[in-house]
N, C-alpha and C. Protein backbone atom coordinates (compact mmCIF):
# COMPACT_ATOMS: atom_id res chain seq x y z
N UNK A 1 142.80 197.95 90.00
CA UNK A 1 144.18 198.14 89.63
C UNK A 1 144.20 199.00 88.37
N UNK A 2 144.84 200.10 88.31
CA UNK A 2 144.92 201.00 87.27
C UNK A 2 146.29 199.93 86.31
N UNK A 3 145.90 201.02 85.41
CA UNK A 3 146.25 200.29 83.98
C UNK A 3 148.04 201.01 84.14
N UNK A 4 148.12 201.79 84.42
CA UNK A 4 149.82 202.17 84.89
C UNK A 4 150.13 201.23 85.62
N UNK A 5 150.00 200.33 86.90
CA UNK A 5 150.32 199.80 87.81
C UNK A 5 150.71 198.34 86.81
N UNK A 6 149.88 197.91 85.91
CA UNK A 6 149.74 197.09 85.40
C UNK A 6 151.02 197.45 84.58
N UNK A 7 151.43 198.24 83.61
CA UNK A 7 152.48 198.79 82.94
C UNK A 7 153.64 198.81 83.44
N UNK A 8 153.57 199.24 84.65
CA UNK A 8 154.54 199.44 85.68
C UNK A 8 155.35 198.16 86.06
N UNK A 9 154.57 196.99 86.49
CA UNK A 9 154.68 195.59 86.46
C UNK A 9 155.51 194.68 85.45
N UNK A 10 155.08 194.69 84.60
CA UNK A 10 155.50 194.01 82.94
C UNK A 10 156.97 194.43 83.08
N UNK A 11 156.70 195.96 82.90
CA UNK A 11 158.57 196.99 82.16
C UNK A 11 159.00 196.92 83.70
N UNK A 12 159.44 195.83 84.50
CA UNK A 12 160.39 196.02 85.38
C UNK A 12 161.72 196.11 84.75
N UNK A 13 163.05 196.17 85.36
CA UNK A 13 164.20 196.38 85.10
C UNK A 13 165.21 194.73 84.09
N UNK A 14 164.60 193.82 85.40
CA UNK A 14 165.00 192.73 84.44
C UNK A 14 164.34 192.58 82.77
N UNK A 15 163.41 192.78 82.85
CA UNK A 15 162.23 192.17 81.52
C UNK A 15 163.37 193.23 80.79
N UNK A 16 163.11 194.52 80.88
CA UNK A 16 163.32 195.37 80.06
C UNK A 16 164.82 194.92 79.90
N UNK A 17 165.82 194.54 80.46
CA UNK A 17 167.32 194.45 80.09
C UNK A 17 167.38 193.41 79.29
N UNK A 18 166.52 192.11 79.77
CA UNK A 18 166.64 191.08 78.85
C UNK A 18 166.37 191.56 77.25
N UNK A 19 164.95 192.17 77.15
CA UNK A 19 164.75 192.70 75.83
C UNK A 19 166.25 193.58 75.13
N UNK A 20 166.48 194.52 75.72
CA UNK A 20 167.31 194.99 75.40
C UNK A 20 168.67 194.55 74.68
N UNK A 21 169.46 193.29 75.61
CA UNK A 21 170.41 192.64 75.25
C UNK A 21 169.87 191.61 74.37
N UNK A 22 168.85 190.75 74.13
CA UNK A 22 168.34 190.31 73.02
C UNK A 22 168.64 191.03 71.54
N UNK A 23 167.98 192.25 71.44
CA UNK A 23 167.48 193.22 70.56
C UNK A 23 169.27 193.53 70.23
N UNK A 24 170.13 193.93 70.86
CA UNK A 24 171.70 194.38 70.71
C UNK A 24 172.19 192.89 69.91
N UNK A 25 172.35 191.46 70.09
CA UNK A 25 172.59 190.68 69.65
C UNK A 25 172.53 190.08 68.55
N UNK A 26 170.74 190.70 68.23
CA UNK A 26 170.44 190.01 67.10
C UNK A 26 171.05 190.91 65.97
N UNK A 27 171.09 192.27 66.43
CA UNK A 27 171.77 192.89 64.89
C UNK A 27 173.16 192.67 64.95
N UNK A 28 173.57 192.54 66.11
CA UNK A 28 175.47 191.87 65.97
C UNK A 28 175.45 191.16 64.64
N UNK A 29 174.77 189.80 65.11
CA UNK A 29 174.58 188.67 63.86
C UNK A 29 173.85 189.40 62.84
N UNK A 30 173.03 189.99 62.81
CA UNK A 30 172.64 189.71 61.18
C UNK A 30 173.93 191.09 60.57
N UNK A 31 174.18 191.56 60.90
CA UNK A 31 175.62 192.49 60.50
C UNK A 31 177.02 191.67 60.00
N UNK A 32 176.89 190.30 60.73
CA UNK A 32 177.81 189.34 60.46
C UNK A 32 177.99 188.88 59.02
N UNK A 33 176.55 188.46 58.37
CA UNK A 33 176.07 187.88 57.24
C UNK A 33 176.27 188.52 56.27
N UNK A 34 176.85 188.55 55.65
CA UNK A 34 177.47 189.57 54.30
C UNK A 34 177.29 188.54 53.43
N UNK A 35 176.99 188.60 52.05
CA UNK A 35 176.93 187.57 50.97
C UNK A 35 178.68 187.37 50.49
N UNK A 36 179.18 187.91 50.60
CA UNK A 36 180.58 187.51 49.73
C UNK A 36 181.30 187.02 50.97
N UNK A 37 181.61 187.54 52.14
CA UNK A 37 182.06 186.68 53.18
C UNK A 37 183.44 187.14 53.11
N UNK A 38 184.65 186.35 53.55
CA UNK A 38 185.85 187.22 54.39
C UNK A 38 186.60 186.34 52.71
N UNK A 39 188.33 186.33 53.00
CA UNK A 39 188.90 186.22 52.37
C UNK A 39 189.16 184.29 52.55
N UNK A 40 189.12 183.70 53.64
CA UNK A 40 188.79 182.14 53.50
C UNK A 40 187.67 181.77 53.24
N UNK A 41 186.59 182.04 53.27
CA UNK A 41 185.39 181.61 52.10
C UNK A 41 185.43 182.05 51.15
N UNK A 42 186.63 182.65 50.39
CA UNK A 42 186.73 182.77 49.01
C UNK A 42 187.62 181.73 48.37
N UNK A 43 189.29 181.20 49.44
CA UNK A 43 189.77 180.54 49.32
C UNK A 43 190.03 179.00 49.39
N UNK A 44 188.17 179.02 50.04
CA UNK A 44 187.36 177.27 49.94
C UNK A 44 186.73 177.03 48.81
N UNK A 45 186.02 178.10 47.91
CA UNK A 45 185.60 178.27 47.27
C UNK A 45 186.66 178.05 46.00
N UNK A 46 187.44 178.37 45.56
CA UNK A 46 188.67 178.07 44.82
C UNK A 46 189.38 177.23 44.58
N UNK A 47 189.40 176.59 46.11
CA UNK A 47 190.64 175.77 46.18
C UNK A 47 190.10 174.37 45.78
N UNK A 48 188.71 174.15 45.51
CA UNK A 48 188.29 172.44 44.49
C UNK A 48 188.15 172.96 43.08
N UNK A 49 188.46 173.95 42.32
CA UNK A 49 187.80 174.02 41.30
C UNK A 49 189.02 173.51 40.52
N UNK A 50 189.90 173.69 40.51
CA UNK A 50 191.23 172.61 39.91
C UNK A 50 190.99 170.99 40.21
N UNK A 51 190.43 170.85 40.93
CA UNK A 51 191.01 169.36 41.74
C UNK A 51 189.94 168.44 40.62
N UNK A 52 190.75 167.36 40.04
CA UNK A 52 189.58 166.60 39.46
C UNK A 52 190.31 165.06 40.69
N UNK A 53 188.67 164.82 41.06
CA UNK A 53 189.28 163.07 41.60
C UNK A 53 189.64 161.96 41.13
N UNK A 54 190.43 161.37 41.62
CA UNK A 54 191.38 160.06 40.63
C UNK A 54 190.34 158.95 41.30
N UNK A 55 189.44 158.09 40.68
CA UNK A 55 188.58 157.03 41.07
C UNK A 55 189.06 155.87 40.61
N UNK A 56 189.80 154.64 41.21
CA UNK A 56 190.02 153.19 39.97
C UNK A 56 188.49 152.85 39.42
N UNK A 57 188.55 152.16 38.59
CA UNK A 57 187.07 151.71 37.79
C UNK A 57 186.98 150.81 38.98
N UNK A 58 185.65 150.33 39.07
CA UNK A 58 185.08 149.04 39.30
C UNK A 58 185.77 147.76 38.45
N UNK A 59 185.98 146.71 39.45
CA UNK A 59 186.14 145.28 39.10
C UNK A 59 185.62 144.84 37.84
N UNK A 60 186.07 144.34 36.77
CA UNK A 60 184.70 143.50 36.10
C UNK A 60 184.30 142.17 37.07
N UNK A 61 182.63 141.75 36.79
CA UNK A 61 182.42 141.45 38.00
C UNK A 61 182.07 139.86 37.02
N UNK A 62 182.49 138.77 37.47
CA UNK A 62 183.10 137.39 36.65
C UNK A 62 181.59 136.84 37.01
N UNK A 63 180.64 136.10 35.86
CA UNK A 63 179.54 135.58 35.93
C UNK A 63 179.61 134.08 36.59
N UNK A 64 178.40 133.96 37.39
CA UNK A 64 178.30 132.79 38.30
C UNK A 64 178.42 131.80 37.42
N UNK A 65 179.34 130.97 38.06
CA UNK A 65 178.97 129.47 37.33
C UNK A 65 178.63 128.19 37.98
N UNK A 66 177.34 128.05 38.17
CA UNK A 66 177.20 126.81 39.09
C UNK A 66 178.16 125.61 38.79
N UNK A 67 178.40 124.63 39.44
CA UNK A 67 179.16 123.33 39.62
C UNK A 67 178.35 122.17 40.09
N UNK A 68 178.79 121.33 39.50
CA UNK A 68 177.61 119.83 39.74
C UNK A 68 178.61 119.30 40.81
N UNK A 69 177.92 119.28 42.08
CA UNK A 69 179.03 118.82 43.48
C UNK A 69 178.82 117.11 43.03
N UNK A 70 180.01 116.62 42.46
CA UNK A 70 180.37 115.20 42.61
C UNK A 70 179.83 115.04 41.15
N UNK A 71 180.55 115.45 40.43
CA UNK A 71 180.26 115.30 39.45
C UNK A 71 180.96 114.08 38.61
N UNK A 72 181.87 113.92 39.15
CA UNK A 72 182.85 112.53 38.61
C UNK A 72 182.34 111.14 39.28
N UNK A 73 181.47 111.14 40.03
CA UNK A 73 181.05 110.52 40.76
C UNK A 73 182.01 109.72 42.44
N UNK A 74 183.34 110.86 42.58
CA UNK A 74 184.23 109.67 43.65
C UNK A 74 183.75 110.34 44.85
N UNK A 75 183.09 111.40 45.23
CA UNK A 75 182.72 111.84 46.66
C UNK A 75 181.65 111.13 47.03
N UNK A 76 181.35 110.91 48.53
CA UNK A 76 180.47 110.27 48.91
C UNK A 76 178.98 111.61 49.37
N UNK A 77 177.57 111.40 48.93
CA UNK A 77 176.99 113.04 49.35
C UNK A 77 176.70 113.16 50.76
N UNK A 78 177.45 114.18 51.00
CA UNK A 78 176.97 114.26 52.67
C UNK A 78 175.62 114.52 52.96
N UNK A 79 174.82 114.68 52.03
CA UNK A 79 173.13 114.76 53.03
C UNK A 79 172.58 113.47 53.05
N UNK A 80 172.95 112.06 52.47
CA UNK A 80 172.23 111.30 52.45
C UNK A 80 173.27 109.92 53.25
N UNK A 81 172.23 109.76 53.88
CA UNK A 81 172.54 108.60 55.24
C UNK A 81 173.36 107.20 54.59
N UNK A 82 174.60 106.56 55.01
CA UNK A 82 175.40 105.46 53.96
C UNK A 82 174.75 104.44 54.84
N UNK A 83 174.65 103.50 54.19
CA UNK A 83 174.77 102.18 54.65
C UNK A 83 175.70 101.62 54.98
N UNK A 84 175.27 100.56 55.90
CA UNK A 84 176.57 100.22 56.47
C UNK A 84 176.80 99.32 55.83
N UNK A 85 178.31 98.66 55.49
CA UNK A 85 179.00 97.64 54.84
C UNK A 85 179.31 96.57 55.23
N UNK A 86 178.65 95.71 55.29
CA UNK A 86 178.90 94.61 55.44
C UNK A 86 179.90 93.78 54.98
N UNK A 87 181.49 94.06 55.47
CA UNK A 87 182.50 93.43 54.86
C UNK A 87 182.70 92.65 55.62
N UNK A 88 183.73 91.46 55.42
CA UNK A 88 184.08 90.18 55.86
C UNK A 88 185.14 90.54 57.17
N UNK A 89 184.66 91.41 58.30
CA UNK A 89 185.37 91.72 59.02
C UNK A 89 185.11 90.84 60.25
N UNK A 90 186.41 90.19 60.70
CA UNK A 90 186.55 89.29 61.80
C UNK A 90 185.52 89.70 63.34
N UNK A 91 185.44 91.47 63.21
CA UNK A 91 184.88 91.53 64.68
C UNK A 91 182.98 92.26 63.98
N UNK A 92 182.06 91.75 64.63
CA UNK A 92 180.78 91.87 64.39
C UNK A 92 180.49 91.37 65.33
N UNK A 93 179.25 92.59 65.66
CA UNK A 93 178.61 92.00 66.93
C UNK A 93 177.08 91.07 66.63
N UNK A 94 177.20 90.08 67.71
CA UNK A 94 175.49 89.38 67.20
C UNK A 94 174.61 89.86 66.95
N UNK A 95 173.84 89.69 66.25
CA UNK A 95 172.58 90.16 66.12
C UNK A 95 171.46 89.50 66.42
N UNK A 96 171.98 88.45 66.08
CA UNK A 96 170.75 87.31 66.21
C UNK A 96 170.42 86.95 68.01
N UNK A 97 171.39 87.58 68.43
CA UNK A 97 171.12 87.21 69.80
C UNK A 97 170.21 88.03 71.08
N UNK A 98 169.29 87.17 71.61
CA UNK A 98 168.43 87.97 72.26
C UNK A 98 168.93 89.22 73.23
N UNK A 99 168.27 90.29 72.75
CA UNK A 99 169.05 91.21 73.63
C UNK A 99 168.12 91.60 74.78
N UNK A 100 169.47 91.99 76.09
CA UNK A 100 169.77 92.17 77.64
C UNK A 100 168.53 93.73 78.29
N UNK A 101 167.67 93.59 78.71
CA UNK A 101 166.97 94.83 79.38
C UNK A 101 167.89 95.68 79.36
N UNK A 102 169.00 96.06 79.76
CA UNK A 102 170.06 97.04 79.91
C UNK A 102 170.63 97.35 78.85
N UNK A 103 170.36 96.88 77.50
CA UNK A 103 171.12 97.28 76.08
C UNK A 103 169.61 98.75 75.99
N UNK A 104 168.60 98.76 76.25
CA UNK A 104 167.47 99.38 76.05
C UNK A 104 168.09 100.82 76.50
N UNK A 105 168.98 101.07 77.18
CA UNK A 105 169.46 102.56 77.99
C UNK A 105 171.01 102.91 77.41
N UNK A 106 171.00 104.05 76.88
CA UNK A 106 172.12 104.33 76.59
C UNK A 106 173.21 104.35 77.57
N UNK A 107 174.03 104.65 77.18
CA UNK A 107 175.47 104.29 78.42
C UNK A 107 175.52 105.72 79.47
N UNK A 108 174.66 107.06 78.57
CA UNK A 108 175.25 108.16 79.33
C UNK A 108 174.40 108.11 80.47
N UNK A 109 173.30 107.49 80.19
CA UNK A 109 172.67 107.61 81.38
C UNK A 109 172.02 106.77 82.07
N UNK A 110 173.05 105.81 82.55
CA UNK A 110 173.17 104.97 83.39
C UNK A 110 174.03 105.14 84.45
N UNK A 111 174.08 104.65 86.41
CA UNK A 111 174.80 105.68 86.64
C UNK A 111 175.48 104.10 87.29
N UNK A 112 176.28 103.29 87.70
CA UNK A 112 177.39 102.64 88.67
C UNK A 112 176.71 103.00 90.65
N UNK A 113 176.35 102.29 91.08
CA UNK A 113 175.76 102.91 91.91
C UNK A 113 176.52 101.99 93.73
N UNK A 114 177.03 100.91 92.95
CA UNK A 114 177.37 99.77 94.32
C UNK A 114 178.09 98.44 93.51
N UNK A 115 178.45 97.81 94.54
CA UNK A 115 178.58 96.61 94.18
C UNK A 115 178.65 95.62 94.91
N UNK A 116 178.10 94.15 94.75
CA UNK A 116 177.80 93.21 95.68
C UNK A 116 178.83 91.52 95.01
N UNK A 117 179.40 91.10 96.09
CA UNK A 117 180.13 89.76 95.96
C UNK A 117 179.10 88.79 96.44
N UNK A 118 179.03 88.09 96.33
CA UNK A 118 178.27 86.60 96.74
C UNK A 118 179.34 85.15 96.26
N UNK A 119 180.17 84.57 97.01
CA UNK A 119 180.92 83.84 96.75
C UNK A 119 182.18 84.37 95.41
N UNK A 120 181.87 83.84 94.77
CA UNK A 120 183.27 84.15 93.56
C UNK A 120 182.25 85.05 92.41
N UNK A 121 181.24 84.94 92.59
CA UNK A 121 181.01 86.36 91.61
C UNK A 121 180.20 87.56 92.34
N UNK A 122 180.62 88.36 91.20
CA UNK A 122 180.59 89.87 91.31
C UNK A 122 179.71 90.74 91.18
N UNK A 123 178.69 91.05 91.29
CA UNK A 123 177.38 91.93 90.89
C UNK A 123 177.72 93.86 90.58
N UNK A 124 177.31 94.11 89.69
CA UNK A 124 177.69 96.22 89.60
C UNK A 124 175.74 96.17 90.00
N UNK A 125 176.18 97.18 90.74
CA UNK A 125 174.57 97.89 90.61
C UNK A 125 174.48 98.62 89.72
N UNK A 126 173.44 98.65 88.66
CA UNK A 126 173.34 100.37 87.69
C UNK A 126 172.44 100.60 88.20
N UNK A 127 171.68 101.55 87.79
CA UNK A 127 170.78 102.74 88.28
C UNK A 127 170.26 103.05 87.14
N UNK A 128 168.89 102.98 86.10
CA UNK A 128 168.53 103.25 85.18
C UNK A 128 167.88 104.62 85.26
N UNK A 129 167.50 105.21 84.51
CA UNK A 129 166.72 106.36 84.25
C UNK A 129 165.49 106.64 84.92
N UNK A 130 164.80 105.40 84.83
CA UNK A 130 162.93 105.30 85.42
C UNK A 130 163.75 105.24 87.03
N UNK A 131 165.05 105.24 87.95
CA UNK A 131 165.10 105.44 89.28
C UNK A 131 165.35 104.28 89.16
N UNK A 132 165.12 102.47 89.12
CA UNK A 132 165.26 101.55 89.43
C UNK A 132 167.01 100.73 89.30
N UNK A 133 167.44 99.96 90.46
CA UNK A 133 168.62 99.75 90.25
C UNK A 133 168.78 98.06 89.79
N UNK A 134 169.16 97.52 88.67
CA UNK A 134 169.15 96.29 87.91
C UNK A 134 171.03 95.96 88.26
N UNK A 135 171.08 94.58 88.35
CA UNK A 135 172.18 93.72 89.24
C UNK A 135 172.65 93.43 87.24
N UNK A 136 174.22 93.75 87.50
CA UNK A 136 174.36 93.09 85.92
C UNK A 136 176.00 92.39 86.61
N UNK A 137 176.48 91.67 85.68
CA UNK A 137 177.74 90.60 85.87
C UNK A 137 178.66 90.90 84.82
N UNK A 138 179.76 89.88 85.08
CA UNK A 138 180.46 90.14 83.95
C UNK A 138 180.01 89.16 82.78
N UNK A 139 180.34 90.01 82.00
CA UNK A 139 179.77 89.17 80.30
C UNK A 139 177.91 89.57 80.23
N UNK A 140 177.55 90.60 80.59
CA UNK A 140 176.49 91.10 80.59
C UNK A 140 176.53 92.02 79.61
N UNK A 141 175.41 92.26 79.11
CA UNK A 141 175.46 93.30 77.92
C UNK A 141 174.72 94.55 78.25
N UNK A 142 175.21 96.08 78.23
CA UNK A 142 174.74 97.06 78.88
C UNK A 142 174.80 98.52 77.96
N UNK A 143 174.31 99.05 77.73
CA UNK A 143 173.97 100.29 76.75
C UNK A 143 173.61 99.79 75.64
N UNK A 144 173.48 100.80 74.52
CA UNK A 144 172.93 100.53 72.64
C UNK A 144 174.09 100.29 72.12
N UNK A 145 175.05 100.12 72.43
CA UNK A 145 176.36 100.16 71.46
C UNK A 145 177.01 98.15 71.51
N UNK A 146 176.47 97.38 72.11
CA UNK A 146 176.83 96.04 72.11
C UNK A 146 177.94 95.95 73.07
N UNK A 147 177.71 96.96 74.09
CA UNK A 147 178.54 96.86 75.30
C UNK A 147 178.77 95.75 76.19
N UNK A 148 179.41 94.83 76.28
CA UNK A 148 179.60 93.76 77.81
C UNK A 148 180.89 93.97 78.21
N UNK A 149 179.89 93.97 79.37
CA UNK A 149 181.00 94.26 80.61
C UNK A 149 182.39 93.35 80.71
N UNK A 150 183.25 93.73 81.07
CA UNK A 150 184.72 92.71 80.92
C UNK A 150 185.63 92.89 82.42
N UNK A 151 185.23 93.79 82.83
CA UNK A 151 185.57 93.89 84.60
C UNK A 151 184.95 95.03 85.46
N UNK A 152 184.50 94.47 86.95
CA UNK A 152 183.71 95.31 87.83
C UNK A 152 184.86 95.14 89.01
N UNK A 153 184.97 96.65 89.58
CA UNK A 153 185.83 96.87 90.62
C UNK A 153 185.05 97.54 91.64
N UNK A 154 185.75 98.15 92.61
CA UNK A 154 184.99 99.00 93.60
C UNK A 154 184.67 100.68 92.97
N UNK A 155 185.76 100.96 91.82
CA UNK A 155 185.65 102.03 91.79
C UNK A 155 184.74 102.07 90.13
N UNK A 156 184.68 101.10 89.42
CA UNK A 156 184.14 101.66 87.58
C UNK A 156 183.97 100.35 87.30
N UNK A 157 182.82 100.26 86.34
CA UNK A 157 182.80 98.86 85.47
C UNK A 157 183.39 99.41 84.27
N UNK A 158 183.97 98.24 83.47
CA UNK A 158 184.58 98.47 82.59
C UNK A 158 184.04 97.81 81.47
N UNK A 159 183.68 98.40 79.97
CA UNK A 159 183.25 97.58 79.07
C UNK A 159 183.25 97.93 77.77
N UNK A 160 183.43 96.69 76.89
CA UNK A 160 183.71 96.72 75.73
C UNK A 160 182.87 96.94 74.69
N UNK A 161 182.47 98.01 73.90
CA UNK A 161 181.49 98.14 72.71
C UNK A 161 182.03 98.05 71.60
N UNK A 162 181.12 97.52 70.18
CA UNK A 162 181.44 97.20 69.43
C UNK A 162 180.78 98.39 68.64
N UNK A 163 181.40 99.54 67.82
CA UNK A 163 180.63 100.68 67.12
C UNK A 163 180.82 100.24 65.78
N UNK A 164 180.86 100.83 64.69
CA UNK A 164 180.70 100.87 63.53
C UNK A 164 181.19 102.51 63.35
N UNK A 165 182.84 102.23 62.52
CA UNK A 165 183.15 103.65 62.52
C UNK A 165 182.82 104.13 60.85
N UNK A 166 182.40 105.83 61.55
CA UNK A 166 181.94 106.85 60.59
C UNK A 166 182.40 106.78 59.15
N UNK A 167 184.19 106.14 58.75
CA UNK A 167 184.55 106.82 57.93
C UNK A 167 184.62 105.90 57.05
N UNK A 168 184.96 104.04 57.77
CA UNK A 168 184.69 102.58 56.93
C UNK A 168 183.77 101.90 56.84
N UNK A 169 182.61 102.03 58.13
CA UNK A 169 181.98 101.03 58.38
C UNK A 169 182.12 100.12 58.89
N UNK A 170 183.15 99.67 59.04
CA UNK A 170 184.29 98.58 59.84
C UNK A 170 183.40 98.88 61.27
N UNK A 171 183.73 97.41 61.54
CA UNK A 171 183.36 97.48 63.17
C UNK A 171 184.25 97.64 64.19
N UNK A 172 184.82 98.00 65.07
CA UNK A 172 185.61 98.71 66.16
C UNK A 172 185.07 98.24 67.39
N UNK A 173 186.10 98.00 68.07
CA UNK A 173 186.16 98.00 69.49
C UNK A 173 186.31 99.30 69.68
N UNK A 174 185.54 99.73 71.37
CA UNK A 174 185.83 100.57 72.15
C UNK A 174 185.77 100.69 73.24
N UNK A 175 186.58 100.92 74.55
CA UNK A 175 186.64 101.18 75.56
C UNK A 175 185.64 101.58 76.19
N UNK A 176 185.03 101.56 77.38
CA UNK A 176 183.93 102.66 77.97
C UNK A 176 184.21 102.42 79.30
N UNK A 177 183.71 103.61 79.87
CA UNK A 177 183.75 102.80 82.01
C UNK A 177 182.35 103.37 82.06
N UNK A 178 181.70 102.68 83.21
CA UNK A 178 180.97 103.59 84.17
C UNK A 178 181.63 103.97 85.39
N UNK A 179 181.29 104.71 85.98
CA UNK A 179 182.74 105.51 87.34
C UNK A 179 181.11 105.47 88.41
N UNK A 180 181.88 105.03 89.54
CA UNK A 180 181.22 104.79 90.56
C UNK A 180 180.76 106.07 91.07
N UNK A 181 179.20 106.32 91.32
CA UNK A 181 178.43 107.45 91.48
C UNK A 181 177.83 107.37 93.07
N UNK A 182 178.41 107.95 94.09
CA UNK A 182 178.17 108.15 95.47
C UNK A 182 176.55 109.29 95.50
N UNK A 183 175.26 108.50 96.22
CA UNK A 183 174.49 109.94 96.13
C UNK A 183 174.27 110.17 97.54
């Protein structure tokens, strides 16, 4: 292959136009670039040199002052656990009294599962946690809260706990059901 053919190749028509319109462009732009520039880059240039900015000061900034929480001594401290009060209140539940396999399971998860008559009394089935189902009556004692039962129907046992509220210590009655659980 001669060295023309090779020449010939390269400087086709496209290559050469591209160069061309490249080469026309770039002096467009640098012809553009003038150091002093048109009559609005003179009038950007101008138009802050009056302007001073209006800034408000900063805050003065007021020094920390720690506070002794309960310092008068009438709040009670919320991180540390109260005792309970033992006041001369009419309702208290036994203590001294031996407690029921079924006080051992909390109430949520125990489930109402049946119920059986045998003459004039009444049997609830529960359903404990370990799967096993334990026969309880009325006047039976059932969850951690000093729960006994006070009526069994077809549809919920019903029973009475004795809590200890948050805000006296006082002991309280409270309501509870178990609701009959079909599996």
């Amino acid at each position: 292959m001669a060295v023309t053919d090779f020449i010939k190749r390269i400087f086709t028509l496209p290559v050469v136009m591209s160069i061309l319109i490249g080469g026309v462009l770039s002096a467009g732009l640098t012809g553009c670039s003038f150091e002093e520039g048109d009559d609005l880059d003179q009038y950007m240039r101008d138009a802050t040199k009056g302007v001073k900015p209006r800034i408000k000061p900063l805050p003065e900034v007021q020094p920390y002052m720690a506070l002794q929480y309960n310092a008068d001594g009438t709040l009670v401290d919320p991180f540390r656990a109260r005792k309970a009060v033992n006041k001369s209140s009419v309702l208290q539940p036994n203590l001294n009294r031996p407690r029921e396999p079924m006080e051992a399971y909390p109430l949520e998860s125990l489930k109402y599962v049946g119920l059986l008559s045998k003459s004039k009394l009444t049997y609830a089935l529960i359903k404990t946690p370990d799967e096993t189902v334990q026969q309880v009556k009325l006047g039976s004692y059932v969850g951690q809260n000093f729960g006994k039962i006070t009526q069994i129907t077809d549809g919920e046992v019903l029973l009475t706990e004795i809590v200890q509220d948050d805000l006296t210590g006082d002991w309280v009655e409270r309501t509870s059901n178990l609701v009959l659980q079909e599996e």
